[in-house]
C-alpha atoms as a PDB file:
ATOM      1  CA  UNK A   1       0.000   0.000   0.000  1.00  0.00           C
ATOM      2  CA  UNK A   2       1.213   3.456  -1.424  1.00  0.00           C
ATOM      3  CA  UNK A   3       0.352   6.535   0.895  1.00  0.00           C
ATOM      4  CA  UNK A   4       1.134   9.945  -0.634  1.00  0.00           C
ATOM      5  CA  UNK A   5       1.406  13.207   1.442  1.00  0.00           C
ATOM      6  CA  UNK A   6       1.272  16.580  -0.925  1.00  0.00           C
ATOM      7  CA  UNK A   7       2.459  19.902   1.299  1.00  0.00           C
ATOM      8  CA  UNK A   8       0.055  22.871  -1.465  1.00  0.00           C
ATOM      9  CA  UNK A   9       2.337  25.311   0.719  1.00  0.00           C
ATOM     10  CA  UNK A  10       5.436  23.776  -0.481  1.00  0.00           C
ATOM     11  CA  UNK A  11       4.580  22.188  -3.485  1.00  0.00           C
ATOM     12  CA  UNK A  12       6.155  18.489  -2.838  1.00  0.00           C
ATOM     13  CA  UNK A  13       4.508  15.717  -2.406  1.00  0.00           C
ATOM     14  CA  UNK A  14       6.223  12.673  -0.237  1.00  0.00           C
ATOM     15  CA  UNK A  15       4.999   9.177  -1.045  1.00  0.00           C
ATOM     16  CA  UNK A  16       5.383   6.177   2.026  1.00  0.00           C
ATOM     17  CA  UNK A  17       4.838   2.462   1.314  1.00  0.00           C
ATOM     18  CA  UNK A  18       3.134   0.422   3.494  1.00  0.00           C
ATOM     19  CA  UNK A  19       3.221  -3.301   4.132  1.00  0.00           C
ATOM     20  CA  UNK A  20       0.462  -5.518   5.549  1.00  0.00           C
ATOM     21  CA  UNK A  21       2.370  -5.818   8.705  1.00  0.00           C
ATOM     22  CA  UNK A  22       2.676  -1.780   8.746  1.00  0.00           C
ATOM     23  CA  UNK A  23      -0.434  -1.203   7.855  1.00  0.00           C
ATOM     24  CA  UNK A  24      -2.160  -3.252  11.132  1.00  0.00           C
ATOM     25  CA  UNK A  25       0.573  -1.944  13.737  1.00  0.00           C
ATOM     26  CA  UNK A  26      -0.589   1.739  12.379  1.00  0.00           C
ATOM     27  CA  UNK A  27      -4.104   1.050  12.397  1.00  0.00           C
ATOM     28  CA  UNK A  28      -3.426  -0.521  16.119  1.00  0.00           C
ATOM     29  CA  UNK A  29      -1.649   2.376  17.224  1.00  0.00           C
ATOM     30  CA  UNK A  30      -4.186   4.981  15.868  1.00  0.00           C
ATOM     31  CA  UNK A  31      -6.872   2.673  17.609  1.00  0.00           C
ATOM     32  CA  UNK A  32      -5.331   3.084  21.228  1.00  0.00           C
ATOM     33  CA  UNK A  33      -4.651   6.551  20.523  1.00  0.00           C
ATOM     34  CA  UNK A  34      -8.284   7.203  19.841  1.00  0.00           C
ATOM     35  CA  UNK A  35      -8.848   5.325  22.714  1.00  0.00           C
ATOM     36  CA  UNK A  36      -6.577   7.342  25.562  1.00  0.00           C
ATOM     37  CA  UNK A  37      -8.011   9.977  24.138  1.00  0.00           C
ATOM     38  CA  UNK A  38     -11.368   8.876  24.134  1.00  0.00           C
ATOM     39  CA  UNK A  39     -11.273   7.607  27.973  1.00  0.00           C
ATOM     40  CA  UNK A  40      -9.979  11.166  28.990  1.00  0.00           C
ATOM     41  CA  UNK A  41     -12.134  13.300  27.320  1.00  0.00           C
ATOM     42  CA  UNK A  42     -14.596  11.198  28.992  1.00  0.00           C
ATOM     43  CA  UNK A  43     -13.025  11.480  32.427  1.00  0.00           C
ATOM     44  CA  UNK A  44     -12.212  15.032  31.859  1.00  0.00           C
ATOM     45  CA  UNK A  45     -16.009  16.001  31.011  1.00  0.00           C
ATOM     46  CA  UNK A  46     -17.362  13.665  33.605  1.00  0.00           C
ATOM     47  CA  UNK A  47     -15.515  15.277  36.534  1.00  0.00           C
ATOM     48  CA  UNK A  48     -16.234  18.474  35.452  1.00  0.00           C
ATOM     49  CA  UNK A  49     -20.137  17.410  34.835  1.00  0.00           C
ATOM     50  CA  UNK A  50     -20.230  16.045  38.779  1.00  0.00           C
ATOM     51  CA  UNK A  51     -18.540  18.846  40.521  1.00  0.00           C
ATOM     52  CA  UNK A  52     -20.761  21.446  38.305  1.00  0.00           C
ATOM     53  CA  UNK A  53     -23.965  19.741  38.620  1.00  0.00           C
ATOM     54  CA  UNK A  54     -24.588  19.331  35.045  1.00  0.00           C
ATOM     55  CA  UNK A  55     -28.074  17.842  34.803  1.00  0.00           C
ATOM     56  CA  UNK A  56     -27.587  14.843  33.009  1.00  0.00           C
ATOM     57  CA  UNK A  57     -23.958  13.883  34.845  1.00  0.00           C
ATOM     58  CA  UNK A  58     -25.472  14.655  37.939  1.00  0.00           C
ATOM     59  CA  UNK A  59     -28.047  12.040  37.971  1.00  0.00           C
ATOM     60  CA  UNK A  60     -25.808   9.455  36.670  1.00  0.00           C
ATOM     61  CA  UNK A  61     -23.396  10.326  39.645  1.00  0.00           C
ATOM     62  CA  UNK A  62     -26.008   9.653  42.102  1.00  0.00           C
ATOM     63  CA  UNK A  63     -27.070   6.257  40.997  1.00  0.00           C
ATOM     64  CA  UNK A  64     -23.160   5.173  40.959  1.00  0.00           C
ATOM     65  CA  UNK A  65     -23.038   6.298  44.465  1.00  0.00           C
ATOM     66  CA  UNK A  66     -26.597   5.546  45.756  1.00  0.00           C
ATOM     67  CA  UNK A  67     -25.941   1.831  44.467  1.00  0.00           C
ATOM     68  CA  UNK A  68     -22.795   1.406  45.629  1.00  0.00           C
ATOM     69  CA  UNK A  69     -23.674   2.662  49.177  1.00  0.00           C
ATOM     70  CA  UNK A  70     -27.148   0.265  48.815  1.00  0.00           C
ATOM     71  CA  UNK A  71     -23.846  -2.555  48.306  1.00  0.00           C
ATOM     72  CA  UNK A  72     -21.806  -1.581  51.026  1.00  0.00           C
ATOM     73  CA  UNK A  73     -25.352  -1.098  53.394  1.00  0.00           C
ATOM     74  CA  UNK A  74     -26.276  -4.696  52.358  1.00  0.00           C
ATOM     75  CA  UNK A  75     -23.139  -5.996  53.053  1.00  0.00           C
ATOM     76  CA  UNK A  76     -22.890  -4.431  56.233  1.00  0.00           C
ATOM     77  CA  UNK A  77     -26.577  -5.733  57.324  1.00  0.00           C
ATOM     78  CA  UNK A  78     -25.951  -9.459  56.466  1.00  0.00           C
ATOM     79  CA  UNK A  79     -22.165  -9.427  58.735  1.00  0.00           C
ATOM     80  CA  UNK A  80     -24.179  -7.476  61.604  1.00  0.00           C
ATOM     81  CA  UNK A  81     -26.799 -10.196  61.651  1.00  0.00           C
ATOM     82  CA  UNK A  82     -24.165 -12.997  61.717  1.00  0.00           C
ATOM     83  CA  UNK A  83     -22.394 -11.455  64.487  1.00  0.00           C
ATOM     84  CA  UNK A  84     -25.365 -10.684  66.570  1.00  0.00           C
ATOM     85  CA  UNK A  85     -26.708 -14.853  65.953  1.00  0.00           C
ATOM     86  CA  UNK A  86     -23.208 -15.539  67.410  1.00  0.00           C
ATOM     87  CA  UNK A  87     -23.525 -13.161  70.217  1.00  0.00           C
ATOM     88  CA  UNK A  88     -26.664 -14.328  71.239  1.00  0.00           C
ATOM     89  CA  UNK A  89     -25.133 -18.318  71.082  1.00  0.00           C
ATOM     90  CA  UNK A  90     -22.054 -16.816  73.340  1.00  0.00           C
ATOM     91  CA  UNK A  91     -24.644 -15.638  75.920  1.00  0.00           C
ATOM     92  CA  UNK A  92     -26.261 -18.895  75.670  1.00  0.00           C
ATOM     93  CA  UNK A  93     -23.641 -20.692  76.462  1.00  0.00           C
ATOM     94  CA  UNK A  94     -22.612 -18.228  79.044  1.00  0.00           C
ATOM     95  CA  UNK A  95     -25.933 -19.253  80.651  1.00  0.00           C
ATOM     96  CA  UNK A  96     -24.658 -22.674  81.128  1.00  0.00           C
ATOM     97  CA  UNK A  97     -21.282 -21.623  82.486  1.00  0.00           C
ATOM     98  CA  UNK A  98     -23.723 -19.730  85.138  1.00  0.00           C
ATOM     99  CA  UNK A  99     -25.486 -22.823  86.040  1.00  0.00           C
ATOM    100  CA  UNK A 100     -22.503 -24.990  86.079  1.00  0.00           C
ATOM    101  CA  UNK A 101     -20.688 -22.100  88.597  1.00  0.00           C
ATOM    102  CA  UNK A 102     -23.850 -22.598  90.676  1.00  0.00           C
ATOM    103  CA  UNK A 103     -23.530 -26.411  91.026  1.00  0.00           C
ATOM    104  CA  UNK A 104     -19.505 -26.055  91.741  1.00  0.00           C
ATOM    105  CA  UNK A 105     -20.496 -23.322  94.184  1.00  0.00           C
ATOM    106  CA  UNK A 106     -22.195 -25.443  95.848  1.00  0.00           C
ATOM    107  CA  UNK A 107     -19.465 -28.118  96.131  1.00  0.00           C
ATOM    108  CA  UNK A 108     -16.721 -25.657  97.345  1.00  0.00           C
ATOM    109  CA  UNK A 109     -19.105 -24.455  99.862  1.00  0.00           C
ATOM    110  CA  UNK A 110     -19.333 -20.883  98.669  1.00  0.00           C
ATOM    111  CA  UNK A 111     -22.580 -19.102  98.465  1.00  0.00           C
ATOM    112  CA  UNK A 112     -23.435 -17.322  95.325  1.00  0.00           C
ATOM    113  CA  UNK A 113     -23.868 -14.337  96.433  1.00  0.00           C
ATOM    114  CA  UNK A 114     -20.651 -13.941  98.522  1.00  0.00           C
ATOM    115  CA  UNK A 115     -18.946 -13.738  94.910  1.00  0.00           C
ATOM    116  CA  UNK A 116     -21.866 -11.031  93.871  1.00  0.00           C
ATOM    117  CA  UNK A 117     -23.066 -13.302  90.961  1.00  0.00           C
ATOM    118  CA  UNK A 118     -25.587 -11.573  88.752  1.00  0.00           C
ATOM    119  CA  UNK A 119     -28.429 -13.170  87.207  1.00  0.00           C
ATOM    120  CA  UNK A 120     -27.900 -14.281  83.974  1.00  0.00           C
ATOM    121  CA  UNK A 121     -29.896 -11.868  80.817  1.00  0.00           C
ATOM    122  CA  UNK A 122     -30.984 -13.014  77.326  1.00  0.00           C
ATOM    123  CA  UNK A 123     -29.399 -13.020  73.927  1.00  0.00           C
ATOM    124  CA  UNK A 124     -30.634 -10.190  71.238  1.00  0.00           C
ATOM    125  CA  UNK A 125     -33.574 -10.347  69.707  1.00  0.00           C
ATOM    126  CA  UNK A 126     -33.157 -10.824  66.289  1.00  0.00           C
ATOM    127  CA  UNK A 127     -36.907 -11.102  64.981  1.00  0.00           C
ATOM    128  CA  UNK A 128     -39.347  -8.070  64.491  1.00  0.00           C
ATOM    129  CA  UNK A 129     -36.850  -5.613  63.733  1.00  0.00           C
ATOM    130  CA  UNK A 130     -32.774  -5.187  62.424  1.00  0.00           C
ATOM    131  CA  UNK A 131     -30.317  -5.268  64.944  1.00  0.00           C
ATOM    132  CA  UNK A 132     -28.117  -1.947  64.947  1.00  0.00           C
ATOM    133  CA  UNK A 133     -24.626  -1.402  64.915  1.00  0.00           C
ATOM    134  CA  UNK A 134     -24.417   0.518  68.522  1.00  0.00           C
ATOM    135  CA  UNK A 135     -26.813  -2.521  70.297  1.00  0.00           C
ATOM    136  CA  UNK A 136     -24.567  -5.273  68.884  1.00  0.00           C
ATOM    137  CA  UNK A 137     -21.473  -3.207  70.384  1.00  0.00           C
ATOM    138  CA  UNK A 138     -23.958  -2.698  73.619  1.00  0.00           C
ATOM    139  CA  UNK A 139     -24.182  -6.273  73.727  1.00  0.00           C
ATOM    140  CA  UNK A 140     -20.237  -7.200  73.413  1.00  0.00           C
ATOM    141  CA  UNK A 141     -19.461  -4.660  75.779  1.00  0.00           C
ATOM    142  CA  UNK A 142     -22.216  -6.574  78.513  1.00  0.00           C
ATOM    143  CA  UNK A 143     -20.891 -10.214  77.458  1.00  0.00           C
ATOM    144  CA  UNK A 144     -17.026  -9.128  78.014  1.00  0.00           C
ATOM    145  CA  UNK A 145     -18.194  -7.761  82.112  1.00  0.00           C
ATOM    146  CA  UNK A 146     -20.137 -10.761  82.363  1.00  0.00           C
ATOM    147  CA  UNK A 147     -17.679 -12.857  81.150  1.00  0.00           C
ATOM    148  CA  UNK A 148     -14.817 -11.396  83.634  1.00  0.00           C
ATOM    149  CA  UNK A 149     -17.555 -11.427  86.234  1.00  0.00           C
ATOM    150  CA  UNK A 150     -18.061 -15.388  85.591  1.00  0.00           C
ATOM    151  CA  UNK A 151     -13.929 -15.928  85.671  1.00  0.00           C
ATOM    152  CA  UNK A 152     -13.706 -13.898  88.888  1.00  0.00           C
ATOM    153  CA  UNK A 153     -16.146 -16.427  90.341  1.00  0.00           C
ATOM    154  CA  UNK A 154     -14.374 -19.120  89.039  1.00  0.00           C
ATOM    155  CA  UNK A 155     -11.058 -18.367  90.500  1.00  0.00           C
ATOM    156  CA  UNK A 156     -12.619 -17.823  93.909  1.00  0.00           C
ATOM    157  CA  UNK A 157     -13.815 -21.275  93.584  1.00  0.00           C
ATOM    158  CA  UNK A 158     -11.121 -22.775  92.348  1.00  0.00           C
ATOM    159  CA  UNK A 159      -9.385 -21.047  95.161  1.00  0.00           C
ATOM    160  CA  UNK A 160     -11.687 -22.496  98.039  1.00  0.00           C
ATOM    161  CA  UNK A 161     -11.620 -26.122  96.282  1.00  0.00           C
ATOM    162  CA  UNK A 162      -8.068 -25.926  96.413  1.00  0.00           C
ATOM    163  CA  UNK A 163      -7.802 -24.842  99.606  1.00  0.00           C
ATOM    164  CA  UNK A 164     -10.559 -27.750 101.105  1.00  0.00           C
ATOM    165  CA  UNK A 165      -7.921 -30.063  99.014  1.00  0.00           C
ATOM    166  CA  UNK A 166      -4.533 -28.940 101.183  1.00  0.00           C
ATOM    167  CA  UNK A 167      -7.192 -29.614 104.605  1.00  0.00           C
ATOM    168  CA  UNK A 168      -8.015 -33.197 103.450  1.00  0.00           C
ATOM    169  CA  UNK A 169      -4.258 -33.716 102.267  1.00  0.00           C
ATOM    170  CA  UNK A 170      -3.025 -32.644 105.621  1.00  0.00           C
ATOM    171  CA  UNK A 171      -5.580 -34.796 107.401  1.00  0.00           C
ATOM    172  CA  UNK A 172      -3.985 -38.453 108.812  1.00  0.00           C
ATOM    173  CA  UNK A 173      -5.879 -40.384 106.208  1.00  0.00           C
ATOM    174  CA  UNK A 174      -3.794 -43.081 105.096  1.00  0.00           C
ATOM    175  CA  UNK A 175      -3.166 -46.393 106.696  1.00  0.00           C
ATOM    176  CA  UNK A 176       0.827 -45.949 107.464  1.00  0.00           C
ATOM    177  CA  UNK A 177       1.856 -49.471 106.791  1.00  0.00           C
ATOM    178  CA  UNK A 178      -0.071 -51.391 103.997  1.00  0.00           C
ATOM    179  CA  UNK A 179      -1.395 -54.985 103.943  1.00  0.00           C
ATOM    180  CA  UNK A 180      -0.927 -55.305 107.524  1.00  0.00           C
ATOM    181  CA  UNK A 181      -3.435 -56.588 110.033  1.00  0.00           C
ATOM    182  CA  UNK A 182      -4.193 -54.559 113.418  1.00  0.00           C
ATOM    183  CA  UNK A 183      -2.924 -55.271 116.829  1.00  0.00           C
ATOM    184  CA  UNK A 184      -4.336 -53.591 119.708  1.00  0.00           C
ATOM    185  CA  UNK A 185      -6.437 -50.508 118.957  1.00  0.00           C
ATOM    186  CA  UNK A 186      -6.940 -47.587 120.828  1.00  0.00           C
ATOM    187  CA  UNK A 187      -8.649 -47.477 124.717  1.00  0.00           C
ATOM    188  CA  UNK A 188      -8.108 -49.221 127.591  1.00  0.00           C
ATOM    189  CA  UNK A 189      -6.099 -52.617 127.303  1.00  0.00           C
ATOM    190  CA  UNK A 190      -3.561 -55.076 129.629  1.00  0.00           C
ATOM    191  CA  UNK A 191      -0.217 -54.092 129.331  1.00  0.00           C
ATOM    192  CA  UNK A 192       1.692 -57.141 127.724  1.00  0.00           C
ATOM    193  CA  UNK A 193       4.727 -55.915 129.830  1.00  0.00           C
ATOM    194  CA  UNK A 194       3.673 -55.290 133.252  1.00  0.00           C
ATOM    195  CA  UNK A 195       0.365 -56.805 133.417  1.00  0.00           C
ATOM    196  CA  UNK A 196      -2.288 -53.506 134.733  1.00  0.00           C
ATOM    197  CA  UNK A 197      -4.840 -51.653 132.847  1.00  0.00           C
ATOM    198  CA  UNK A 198      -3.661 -48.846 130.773  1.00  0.00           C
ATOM    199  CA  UNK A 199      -4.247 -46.653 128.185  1.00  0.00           C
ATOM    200  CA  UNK A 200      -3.426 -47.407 124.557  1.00  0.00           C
ATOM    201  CA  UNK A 201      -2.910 -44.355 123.108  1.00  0.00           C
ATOM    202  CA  UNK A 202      -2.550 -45.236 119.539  1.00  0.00           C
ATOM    203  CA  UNK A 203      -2.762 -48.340 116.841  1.00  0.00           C
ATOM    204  CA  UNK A 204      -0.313 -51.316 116.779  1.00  0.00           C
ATOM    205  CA  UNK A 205       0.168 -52.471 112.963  1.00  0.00           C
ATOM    206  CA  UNK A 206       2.001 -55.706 113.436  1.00  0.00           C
ATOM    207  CA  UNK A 207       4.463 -56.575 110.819  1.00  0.00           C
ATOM    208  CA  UNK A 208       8.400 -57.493 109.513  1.00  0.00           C
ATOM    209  CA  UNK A 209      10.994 -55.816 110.869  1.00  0.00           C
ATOM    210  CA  UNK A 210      12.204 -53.066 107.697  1.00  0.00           C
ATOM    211  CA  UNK A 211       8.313 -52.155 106.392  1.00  0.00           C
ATOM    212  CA  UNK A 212       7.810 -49.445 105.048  1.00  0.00           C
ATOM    213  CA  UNK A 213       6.307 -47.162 106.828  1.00  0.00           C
ATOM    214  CA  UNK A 214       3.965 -44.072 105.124  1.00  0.00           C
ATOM    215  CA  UNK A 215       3.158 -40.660 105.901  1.00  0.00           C
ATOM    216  CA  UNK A 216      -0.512 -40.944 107.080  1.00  0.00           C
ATOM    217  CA  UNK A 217      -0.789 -36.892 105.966  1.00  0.00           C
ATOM    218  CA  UNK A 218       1.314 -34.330 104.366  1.00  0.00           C
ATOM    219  CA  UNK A 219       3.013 -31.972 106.791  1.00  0.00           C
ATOM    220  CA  UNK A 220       6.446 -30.863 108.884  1.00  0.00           C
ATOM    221  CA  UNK A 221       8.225 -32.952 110.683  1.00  0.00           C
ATOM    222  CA  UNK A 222       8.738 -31.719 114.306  1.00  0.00           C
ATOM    223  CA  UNK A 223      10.424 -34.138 115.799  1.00  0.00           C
ATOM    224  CA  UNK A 224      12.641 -36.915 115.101  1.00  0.00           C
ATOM    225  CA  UNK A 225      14.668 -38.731 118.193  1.00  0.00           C
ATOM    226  CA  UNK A 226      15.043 -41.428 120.032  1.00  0.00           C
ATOM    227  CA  UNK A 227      12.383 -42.034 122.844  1.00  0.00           C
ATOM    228  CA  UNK A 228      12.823 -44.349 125.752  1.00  0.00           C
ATOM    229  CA  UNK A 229       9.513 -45.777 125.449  1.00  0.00           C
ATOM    230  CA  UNK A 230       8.867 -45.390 122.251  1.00  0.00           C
ATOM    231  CA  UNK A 231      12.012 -45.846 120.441  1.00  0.00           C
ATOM    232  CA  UNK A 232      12.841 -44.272 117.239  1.00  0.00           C
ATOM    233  CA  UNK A 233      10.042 -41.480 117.028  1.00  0.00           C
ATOM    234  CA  UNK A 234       9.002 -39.288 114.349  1.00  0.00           C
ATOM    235  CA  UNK A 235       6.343 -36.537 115.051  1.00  0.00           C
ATOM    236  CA  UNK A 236       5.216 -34.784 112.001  1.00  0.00           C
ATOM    237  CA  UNK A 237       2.742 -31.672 112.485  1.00  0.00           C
ATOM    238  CA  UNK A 238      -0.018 -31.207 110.166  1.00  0.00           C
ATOM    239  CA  UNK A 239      -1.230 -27.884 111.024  1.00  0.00           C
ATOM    240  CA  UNK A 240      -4.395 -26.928 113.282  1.00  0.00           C
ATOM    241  CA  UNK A 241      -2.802 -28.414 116.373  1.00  0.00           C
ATOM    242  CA  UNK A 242      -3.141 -31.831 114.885  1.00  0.00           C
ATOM    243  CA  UNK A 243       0.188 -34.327 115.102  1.00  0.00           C
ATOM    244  CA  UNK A 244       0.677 -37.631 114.121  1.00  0.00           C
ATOM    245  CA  UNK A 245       3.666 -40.332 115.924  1.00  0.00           C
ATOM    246  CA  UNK A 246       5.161 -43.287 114.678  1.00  0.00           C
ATOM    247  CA  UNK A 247       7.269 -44.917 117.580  1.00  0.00           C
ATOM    248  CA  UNK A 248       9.479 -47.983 117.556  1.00  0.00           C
ATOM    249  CA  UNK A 249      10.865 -47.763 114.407  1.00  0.00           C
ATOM    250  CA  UNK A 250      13.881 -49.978 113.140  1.00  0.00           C
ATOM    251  CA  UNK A 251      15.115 -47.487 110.787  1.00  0.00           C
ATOM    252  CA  UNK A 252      13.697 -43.525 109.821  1.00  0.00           C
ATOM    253  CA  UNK A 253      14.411 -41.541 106.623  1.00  0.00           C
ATOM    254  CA  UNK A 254      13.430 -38.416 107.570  1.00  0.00           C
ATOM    255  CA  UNK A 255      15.056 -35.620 109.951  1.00  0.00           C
ATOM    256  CA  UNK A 256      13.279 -32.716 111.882  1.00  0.00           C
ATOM    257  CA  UNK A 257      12.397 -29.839 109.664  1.00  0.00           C
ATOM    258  CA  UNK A 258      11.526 -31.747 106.364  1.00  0.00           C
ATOM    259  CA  UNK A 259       8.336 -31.032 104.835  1.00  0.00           C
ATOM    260  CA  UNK A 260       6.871 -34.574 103.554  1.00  0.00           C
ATOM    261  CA  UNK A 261       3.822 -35.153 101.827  1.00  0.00           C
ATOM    262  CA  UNK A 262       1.135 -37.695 102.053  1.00  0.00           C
ATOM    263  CA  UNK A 263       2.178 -41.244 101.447  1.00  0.00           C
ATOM    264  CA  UNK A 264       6.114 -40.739 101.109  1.00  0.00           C
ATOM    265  CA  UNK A 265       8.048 -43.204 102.520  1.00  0.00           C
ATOM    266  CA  UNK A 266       9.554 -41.843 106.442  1.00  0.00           C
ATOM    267  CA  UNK A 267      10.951 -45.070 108.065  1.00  0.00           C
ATOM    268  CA  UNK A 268      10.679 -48.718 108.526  1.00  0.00           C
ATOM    269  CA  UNK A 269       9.157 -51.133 111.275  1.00  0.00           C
ATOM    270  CA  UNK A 270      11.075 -52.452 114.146  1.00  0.00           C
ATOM    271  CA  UNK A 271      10.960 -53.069 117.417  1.00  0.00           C
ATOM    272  CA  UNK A 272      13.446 -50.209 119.569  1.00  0.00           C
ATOM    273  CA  UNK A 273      11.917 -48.961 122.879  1.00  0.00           C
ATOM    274  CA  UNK A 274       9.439 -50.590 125.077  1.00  0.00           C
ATOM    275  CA  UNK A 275       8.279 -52.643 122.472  1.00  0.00           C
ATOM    276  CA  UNK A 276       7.296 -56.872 122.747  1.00  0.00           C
ATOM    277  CA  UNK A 277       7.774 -57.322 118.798  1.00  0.00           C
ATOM    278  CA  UNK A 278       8.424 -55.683 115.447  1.00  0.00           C
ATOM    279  CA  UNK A 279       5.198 -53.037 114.648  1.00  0.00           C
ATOM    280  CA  UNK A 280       4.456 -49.396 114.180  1.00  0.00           C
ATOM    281  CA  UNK A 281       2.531 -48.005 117.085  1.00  0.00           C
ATOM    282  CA  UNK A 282       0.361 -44.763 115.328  1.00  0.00           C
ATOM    283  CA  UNK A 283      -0.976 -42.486 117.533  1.00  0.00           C
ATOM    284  CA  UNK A 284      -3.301 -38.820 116.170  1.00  0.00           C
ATOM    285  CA  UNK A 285      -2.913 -36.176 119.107  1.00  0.00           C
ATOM    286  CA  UNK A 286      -5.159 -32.902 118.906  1.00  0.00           C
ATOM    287  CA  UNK A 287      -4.070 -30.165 120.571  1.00  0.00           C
ATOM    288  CA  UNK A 288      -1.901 -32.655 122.710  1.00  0.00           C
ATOM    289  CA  UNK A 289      -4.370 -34.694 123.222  1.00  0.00           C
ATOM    290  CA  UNK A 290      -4.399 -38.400 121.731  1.00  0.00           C
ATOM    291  CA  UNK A 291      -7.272 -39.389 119.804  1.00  0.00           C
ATOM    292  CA  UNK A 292      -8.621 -42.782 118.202  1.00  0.00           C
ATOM    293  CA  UNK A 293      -6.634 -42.710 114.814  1.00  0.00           C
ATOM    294  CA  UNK A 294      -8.916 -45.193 113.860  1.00  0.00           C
ATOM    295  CA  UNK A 295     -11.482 -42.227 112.901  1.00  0.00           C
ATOM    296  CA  UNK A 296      -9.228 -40.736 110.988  1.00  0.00           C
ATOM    297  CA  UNK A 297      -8.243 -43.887 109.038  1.00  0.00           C
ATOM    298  CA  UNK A 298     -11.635 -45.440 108.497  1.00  0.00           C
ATOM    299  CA  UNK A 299     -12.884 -41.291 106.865  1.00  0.00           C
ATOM    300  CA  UNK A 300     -10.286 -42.218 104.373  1.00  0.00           C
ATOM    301  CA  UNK A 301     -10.648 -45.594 102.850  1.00  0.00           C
ATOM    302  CA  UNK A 302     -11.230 -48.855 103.370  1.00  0.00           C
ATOM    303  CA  UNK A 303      -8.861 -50.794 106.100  1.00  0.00           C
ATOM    304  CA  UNK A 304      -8.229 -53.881 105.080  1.00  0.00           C
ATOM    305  CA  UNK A 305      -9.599 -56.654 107.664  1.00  0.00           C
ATOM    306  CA  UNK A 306     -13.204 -55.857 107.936  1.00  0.00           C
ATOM    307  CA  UNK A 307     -12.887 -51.963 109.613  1.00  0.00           C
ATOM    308  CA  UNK A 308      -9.570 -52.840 111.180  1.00  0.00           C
ATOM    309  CA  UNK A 309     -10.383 -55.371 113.413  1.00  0.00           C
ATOM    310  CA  UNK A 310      -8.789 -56.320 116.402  1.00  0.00           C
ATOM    311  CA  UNK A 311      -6.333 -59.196 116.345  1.00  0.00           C
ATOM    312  CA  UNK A 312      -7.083 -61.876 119.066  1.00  0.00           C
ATOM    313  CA  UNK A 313      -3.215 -62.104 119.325  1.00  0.00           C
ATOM    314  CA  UNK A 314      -1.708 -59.650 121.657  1.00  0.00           C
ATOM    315  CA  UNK A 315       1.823 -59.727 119.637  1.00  0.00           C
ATOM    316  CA  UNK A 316       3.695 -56.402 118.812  1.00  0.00           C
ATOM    317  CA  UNK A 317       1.858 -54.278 121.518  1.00  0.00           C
ATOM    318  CA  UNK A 318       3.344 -51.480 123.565  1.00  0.00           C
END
């Protein structure tokens, strides 16, 4: 293709050829130039239509925006209404955590409204009208003070369960030698050595020379000696004025000052002291006082030998 230019001014005329290739990448490039120019005329006269208020321009600007602000309401409306269905499950659920705080109240012995426990309120109510943005946020706001209202109550309860824990775990529960029958129990008894009524202040678990013997509680041991009578002794205190003794023993593990805890391991059986035969003579004293540790025993488990009974054989007795 042959494309001649003629200048009348000048009087010359300029001839270019043009190939099929040339010919498309000029028509291309004369296609995107009309194009640019095109798009910014349009830009150009639209922005200068919408911030004059031309008529037609105008209108067209406010259903662009009016629709796109209908799309961005929508959109808003439909995550609202999600959010608020999971705020009111949260508070449901929250309900439950309320009940379930009342029942474990209950079993750590702490009334409700020492912890100032309010009553539980409903979710939001989604029919009959749209939930707005501020009574969704109004909500949050009263399910995050709830929510640190239930964990408050919850740690005080946690606190008092842990605390009635420590009590039982310092209370002489636990038989101190295991699998072993009972001698002479606690009261008024024969003395095997001299013969008279006296008091039996304690158990007498008959058994091998180098049993273990067990912590009956956790606690402090206060006292850890040789006794005349009652041989190698170990006193452990367990707090409220409440001390447990294990006399005669053949060998002990333990030295004054050493906290132990329930069921460790704090000397063996033997017979040193005033003692007739290898056994652990227990005794529970209260405020110095000796009590039946066979009340203390039988309010933790099982004894074995139908509630401790009392062997007919005096053997092993103090």
């Amino acid at each position: 293709m042959q494309v001649i230019i003629t200048d009348a001014r000048l009087s010359k005329s300029r001839a270019f050829n043009l190939s099929g290739a040339k010919l498309l990448l000029s028509l291309l490039g004369l296609s995107v130039a009309l194009m640019l120019v095109s798009a910014g005329l349009y830009h150009w006269v639209f922005l200068k239509g919408a911030r004059e208020g031309w008529p037609i321009i105008g209108s067209l600007v406010r259903l662009v925006v009016k629709d796109e602000f209908a799309q961005r309401d929508r959109y808003l409306r439909e995550n609202i209404e999600v959010l608020a269905k999971k705020l009111g499950e949260m508070q449901a659920k929250m309900l439950q955590l309320e009940s379930l705080g009342e029942r474990v109240s209950g079993l750590a012995g702490v009334n409700p409204s020492e912890i100032k426990l309010k009553p539980g309120q409903g979710g939001l109510l989604l029919e009959g009208r749209p939930i707005t943005l501020e009574e969704l946020d109004a909500g949050l706001d009263a399910l995050d003070v709830l929510a640190t209202q239930r964990s408050d109550a919850m740690t005080v309860m946690e606190s008092r369960l842990f605390e009635q824990k420590i009590k039982k775990m310092m209370v002489p529960t636990q038989i101190p030698v295991q699998n072993a029958s009972l001698g002479s129990v606690f009261g008024w008894r024969i003395d095997p050595i001299t013969g008279r009524s006296a008091l039996h202040t304690g158990l007498d678990f008959p058994a091998e020379t180098g049993t273990p013997i067990y912590s009956a509680a956790g606690g402090m041991v206060v006292t850890e000696e040789f006794h005349f009578q009652y041989g190698n002794m170990i006193e452990v205190d367990h707090g409220n004025n409440l001390i447990t003794r294990y006399a005669h023993a053949s060998r002990v593990m333990v030295k004054k000052g050493d906290l132990i805890k329930r069921g460790q391991k704090i000397a063996e059986v033997g017979t040193s002291g005033r003692s007739t035969g290898p056994h652990l003579h227990f005794e529970v004293l209260v405020q110095g006082v000796p009590q039946d540790p066979q009340k203390f025993l039988n309010a933790g488990r099982a004894i074995p030998g139908a509630q401790m009974a009392q062997s007919k054989a005096p053997i092993a007795q103090r």
